[in-house]
C-alpha atoms as a PDB file:
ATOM      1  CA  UNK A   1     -11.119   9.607  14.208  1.00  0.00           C
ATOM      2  CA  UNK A   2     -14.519   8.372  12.738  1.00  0.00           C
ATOM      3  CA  UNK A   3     -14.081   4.717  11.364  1.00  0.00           C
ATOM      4  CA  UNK A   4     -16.807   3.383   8.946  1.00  0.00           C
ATOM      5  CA  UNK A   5     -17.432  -0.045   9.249  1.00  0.00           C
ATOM      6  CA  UNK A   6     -18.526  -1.007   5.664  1.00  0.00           C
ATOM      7  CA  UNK A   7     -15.789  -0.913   3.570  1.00  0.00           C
ATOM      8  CA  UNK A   8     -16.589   0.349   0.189  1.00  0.00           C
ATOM      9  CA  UNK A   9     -12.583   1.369  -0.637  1.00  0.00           C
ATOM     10  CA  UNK A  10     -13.691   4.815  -0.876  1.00  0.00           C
ATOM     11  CA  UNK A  11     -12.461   7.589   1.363  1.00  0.00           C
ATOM     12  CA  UNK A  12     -13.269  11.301   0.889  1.00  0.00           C
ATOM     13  CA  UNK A  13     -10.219  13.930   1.367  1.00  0.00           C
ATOM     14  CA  UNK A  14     -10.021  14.516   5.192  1.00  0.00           C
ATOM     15  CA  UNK A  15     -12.992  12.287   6.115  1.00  0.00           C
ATOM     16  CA  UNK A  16     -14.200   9.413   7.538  1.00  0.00           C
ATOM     17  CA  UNK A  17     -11.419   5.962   7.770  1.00  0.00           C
ATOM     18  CA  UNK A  18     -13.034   2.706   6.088  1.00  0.00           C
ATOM     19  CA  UNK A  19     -12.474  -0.297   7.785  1.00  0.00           C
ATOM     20  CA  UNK A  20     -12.304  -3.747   6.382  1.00  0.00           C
ATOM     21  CA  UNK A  21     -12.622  -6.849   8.403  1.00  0.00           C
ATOM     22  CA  UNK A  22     -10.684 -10.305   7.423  1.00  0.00           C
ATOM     23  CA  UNK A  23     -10.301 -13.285   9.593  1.00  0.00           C
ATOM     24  CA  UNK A  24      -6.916 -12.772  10.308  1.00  0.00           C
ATOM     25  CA  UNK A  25      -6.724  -8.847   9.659  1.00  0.00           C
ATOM     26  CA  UNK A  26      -8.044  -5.664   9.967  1.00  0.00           C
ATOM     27  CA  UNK A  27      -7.032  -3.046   7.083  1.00  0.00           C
ATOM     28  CA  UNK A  28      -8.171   0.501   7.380  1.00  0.00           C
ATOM     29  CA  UNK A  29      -8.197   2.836   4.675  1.00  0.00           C
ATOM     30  CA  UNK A  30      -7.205   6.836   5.401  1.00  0.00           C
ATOM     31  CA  UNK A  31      -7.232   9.481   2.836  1.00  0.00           C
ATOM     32  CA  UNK A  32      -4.359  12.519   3.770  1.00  0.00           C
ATOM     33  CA  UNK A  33      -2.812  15.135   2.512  1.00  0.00           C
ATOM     34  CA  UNK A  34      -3.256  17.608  -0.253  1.00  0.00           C
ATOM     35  CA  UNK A  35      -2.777  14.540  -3.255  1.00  0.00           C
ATOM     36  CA  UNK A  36      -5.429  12.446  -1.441  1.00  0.00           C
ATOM     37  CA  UNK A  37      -2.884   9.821  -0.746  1.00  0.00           C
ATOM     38  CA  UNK A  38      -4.100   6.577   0.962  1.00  0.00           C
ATOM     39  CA  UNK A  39      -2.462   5.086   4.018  1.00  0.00           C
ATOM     40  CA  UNK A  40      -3.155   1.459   5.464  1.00  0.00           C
ATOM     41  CA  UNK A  41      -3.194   0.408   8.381  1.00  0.00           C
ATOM     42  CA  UNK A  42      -3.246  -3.228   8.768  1.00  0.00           C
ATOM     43  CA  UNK A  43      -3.788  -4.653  12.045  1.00  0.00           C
ATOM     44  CA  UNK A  44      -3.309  -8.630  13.325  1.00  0.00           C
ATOM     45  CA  UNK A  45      -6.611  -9.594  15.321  1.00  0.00           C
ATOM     46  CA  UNK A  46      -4.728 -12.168  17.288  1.00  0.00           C
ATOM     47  CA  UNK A  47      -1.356  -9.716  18.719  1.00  0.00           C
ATOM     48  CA  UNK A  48      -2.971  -6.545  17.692  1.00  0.00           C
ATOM     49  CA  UNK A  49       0.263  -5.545  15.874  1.00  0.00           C
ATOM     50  CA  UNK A  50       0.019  -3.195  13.421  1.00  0.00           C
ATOM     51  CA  UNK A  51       1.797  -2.208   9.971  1.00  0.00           C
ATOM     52  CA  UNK A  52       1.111   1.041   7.617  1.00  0.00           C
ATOM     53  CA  UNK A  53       1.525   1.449   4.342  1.00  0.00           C
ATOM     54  CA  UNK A  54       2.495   4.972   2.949  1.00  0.00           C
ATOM     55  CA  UNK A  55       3.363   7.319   5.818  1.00  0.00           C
ATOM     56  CA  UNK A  56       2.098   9.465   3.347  1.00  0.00           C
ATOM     57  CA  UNK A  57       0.976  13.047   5.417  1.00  0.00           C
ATOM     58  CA  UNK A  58      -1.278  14.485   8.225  1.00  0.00           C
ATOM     59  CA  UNK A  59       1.154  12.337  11.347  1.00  0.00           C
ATOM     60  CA  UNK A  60      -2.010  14.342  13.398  1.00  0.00           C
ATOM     61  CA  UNK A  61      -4.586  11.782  11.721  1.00  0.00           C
ATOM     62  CA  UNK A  62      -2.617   8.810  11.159  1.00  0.00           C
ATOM     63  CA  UNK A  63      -2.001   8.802  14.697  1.00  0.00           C
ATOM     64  CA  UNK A  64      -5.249   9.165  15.570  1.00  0.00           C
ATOM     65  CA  UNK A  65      -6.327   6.447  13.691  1.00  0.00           C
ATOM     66  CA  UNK A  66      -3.831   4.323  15.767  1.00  0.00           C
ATOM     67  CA  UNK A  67      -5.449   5.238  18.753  1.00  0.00           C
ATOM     68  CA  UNK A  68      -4.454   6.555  21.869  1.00  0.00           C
ATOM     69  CA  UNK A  69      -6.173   4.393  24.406  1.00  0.00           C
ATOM     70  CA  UNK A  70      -4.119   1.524  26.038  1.00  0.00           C
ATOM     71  CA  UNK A  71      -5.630  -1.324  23.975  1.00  0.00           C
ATOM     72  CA  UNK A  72      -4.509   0.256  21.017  1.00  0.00           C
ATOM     73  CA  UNK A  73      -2.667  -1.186  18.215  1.00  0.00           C
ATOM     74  CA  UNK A  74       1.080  -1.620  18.065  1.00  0.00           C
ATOM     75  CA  UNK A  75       3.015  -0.234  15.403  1.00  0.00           C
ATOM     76  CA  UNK A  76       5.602  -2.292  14.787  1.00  0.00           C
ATOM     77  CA  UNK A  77       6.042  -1.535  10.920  1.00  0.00           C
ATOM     78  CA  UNK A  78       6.021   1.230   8.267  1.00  0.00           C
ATOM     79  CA  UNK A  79       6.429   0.208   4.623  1.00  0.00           C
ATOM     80  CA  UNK A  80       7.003   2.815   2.098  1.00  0.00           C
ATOM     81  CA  UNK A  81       5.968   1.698  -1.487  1.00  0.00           C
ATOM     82  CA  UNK A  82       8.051   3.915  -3.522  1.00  0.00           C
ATOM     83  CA  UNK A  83      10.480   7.190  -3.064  1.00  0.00           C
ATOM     84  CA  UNK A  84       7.821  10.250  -3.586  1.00  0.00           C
ATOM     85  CA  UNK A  85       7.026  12.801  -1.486  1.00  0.00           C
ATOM     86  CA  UNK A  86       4.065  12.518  -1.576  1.00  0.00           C
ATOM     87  CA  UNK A  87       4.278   8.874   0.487  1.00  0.00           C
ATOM     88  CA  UNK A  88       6.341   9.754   2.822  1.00  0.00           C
ATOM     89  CA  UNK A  89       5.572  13.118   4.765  1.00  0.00           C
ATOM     90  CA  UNK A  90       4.656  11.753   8.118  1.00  0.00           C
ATOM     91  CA  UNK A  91       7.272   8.896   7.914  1.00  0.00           C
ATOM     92  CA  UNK A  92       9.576  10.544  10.133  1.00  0.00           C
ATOM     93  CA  UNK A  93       6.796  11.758  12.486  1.00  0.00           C
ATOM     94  CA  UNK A  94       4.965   8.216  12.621  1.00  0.00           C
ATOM     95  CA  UNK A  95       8.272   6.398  13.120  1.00  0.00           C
ATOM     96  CA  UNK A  96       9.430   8.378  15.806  1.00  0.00           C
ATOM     97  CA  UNK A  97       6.409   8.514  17.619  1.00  0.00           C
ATOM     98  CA  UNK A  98       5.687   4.856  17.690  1.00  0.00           C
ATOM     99  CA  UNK A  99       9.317   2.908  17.805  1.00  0.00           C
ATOM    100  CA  UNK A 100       8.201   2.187  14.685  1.00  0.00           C
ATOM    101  CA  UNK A 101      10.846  -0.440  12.379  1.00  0.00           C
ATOM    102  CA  UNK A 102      10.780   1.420   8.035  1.00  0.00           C
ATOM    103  CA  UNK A 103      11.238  -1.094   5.285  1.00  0.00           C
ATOM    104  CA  UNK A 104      11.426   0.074   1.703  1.00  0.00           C
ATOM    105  CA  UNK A 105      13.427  -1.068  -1.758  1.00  0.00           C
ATOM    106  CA  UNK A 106      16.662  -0.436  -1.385  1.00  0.00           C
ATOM    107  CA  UNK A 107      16.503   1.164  -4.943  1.00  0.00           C
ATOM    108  CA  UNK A 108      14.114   3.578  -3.702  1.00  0.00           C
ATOM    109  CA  UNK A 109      16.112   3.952  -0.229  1.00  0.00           C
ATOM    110  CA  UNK A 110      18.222   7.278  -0.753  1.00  0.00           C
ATOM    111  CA  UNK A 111      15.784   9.645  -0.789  1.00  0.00           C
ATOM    112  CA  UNK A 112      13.691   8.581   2.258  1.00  0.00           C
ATOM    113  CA  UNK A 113      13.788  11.097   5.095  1.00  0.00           C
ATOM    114  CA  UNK A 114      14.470   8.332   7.605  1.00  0.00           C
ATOM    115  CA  UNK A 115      17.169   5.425   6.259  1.00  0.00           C
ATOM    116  CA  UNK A 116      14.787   2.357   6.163  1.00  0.00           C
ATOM    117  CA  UNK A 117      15.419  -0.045   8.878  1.00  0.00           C
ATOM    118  CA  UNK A 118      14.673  -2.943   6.505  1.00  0.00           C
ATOM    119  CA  UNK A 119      15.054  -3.011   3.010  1.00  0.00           C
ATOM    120  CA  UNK A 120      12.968  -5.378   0.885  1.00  0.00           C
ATOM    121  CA  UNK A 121      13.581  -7.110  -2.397  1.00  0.00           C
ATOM    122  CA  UNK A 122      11.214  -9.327  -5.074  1.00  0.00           C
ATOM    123  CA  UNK A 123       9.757 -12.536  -3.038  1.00  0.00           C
ATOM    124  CA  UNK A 124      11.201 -11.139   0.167  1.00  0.00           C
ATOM    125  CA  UNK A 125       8.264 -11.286   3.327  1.00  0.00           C
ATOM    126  CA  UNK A 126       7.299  -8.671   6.005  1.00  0.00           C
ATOM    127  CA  UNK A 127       5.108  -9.426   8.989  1.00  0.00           C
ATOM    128  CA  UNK A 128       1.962  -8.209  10.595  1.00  0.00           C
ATOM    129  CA  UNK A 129       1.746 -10.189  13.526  1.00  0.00           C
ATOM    130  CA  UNK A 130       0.506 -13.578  12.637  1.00  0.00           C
ATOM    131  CA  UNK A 131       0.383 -12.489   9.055  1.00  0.00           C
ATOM    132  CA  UNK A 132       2.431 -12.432   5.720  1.00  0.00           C
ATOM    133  CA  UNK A 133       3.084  -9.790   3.252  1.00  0.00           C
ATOM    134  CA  UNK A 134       5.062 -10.646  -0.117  1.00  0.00           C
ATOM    135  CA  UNK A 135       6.815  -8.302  -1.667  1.00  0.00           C
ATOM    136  CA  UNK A 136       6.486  -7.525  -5.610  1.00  0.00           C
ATOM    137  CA  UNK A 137       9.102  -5.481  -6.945  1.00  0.00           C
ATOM    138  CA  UNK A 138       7.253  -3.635  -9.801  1.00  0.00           C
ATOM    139  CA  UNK A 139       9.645  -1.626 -11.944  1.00  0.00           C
ATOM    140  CA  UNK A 140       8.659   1.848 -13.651  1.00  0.00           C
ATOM    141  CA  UNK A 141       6.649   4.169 -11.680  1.00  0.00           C
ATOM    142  CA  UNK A 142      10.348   4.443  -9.864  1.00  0.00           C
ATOM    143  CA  UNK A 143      13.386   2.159  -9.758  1.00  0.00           C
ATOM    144  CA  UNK A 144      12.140   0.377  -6.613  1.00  0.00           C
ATOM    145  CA  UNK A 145       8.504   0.802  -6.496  1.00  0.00           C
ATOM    146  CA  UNK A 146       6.695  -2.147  -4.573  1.00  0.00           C
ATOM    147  CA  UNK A 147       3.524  -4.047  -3.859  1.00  0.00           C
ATOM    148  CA  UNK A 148       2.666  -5.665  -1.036  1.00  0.00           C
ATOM    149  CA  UNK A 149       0.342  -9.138  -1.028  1.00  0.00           C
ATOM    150  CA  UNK A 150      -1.465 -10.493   1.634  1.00  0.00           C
ATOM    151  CA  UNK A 151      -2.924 -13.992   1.019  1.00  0.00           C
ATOM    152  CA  UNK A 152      -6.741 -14.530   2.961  1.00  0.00           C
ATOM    153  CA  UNK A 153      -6.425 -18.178   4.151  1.00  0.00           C
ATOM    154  CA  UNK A 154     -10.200 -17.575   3.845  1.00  0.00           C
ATOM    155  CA  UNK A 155     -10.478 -15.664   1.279  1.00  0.00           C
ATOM    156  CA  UNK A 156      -9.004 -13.929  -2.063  1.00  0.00           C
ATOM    157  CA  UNK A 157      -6.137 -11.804  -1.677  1.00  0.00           C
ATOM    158  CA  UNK A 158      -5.229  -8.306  -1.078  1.00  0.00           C
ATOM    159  CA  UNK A 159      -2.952  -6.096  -2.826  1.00  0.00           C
ATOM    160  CA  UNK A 160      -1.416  -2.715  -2.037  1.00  0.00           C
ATOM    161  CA  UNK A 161      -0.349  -1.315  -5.081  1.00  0.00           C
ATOM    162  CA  UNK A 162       1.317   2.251  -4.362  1.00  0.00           C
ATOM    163  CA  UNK A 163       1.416   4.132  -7.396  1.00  0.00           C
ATOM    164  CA  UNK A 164       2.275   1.235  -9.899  1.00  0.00           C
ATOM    165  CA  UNK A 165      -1.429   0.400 -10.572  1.00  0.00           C
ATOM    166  CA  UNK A 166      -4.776   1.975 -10.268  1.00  0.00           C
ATOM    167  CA  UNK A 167      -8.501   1.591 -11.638  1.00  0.00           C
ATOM    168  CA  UNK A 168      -7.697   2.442 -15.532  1.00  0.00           C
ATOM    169  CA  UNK A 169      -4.269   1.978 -15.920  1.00  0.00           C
ATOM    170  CA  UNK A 170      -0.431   1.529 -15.129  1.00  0.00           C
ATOM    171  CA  UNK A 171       0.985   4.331 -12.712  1.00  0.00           C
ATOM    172  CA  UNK A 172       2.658   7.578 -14.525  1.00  0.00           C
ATOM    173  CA  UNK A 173       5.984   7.071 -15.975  1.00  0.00           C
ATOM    174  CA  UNK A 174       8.480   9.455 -17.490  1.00  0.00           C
ATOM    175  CA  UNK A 175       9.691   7.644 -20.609  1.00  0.00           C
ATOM    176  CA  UNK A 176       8.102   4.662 -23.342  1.00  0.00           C
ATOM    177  CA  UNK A 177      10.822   2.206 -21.969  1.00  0.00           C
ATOM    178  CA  UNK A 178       9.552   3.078 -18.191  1.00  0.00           C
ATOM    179  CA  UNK A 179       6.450   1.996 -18.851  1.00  0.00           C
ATOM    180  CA  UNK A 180       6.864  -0.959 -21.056  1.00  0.00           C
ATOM    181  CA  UNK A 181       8.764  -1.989 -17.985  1.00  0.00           C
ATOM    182  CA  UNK A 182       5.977  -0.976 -15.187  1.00  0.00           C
ATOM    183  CA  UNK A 183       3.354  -3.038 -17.143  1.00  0.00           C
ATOM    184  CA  UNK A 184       5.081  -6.251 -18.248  1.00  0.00           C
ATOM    185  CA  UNK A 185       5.821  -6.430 -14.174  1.00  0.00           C
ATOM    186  CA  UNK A 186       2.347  -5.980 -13.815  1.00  0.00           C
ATOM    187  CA  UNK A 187       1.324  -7.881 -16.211  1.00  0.00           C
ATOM    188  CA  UNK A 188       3.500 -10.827 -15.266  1.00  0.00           C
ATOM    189  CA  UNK A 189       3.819 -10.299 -11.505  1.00  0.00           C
ATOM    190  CA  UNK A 190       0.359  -9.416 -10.531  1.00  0.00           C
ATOM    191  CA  UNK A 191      -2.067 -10.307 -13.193  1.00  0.00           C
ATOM    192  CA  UNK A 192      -0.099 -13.057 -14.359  1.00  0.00           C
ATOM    193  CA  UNK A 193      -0.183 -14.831 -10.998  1.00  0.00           C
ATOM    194  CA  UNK A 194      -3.045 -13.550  -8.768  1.00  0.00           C
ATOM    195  CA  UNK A 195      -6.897 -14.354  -9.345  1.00  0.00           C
ATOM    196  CA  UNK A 196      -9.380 -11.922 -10.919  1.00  0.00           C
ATOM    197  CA  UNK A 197     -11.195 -11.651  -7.371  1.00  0.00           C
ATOM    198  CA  UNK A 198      -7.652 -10.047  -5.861  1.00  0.00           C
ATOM    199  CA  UNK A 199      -8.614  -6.699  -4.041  1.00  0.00           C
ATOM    200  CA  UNK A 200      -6.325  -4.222  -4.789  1.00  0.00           C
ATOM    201  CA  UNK A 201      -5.522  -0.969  -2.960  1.00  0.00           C
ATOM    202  CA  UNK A 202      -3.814   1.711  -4.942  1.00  0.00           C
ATOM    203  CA  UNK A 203      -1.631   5.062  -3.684  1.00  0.00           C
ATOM    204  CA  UNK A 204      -4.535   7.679  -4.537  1.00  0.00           C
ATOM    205  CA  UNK A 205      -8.820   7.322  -5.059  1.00  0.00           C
ATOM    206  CA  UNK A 206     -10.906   4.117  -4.571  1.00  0.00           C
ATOM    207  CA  UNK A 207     -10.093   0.705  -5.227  1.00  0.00           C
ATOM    208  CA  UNK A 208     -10.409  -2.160  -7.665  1.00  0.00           C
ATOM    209  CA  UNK A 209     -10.239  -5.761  -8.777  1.00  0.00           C
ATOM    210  CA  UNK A 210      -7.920  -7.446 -10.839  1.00  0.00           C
ATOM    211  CA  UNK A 211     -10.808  -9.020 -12.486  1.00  0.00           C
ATOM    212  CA  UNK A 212     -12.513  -5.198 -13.271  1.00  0.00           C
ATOM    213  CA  UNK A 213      -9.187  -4.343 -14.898  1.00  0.00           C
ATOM    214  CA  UNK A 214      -7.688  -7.119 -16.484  1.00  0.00           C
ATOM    215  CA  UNK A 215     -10.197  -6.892 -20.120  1.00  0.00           C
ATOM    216  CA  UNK A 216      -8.364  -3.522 -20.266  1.00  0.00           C
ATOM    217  CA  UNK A 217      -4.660  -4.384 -20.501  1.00  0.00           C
ATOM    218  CA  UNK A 218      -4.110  -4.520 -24.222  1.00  0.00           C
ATOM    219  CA  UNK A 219      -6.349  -1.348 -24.052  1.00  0.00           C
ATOM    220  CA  UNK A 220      -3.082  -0.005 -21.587  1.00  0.00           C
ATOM    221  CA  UNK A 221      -0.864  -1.153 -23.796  1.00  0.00           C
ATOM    222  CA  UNK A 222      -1.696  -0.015 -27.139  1.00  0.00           C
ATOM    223  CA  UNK A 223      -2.349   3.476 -25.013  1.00  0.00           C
ATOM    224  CA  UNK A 224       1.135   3.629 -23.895  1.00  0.00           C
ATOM    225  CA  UNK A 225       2.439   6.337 -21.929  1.00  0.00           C
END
């Protein structure tokens, strides 16, 4: 597995990984699968513990960019953002394979192919190591689609955002009263409380800042579903 160094947060279909480098973590962008889905691996510097987001496909790649050497990361987490398919193809593979523990919303539990070890609710924490990650229940996209934040001590914080928000707009929703729902969370839970320089890392494609997108929520709105 190729890893570039300078992370852009773009990743081509089947190509290179993207690495970022914080003080405190590493997070590592892979694009897999037929629906370009992004998986994350985040990885403590200081216990080299390791947690993905979205077991999303291709167990082949995601394990190789775990590693195989001695030295390489342990797995100790998977979090899966929301129920679809699409994010959860190599869960059961990726679990299996590396002891890993599976945390998801319990309202987006039953149709997981492995019963999350963990399930996670609004303001609840998971670890990385020496790290934090907040959980922001973000209702809409499905009934227990989530968001993971990791403050920088040194820096402006990171988001992983599943499908509930990308560059442009509010993830798909099946009714008017599912999305008015998906972006007053949004609204309220992430743009209402995080800084314009927060990072954010969505389910599918390249990433953003709040501070790109936020000019363009009454633009959302008035768009509606």
């Amino acid at each position: 597995m190729n890893v570039v160094e300078s992370y852009t947060g773009h990743v081509e279909p089947g190509g290179d990984a993207a690495r970022r480098t914080l003080d405190a973590l590493t997070i590592t962008k892979l694009s897999v699968g037929p629906m370009d889905n992004n998986a994350y691996l985040l990885v403590c510097r200081a216990t080299n513990e390791a947690l993905l987001v979205d077991a999303a496909n291709d167990p082949e790649r995601i394990s190789d960019l775990i590693g195989h050497a001695e030295d390489r990361p342990t797995l100790r987490t998977i979090v899966t953002t929301h129920q679809h398919p699409d994010h959860w193809q190599a869960l059961g593979a990726v679990a299996g394979a590396n002891g890993a523990y599976t945390a998801a919303h319990p309202a987006d539990a039953d149709p997981l192919p492995v019963p999350p070890d963990h399930l996670v609710e609004h303001g609840d924490t998971v670890s990385v190591g020496d790290s934090t990650l907040e959980v922001i229940h973000l209702r809409g996209h499905t009934p227990g689609s989530i968001a993971l934040l990791y403050r920088d001590p040194t820096g402006g914080p990171h988001l992983f955002t599943g499908d509930s928000l990308f560059p442009g707009g509010v993830g798909k929703t099946n009714s008017e009263e599912e999305f008015r729902s998906l972006l007053d969370d949004v609204e309220t839970r992430v743009f209402g409380e995080l800084p314009g320089e927060t990072w954010f890392y969505p389910g599918h494609g390249d990433d953003s800042t709040l501070g790109a997108e936020r000019p363009k929520l009454a633009e959302w709105r008035d768009r509606g579903w």
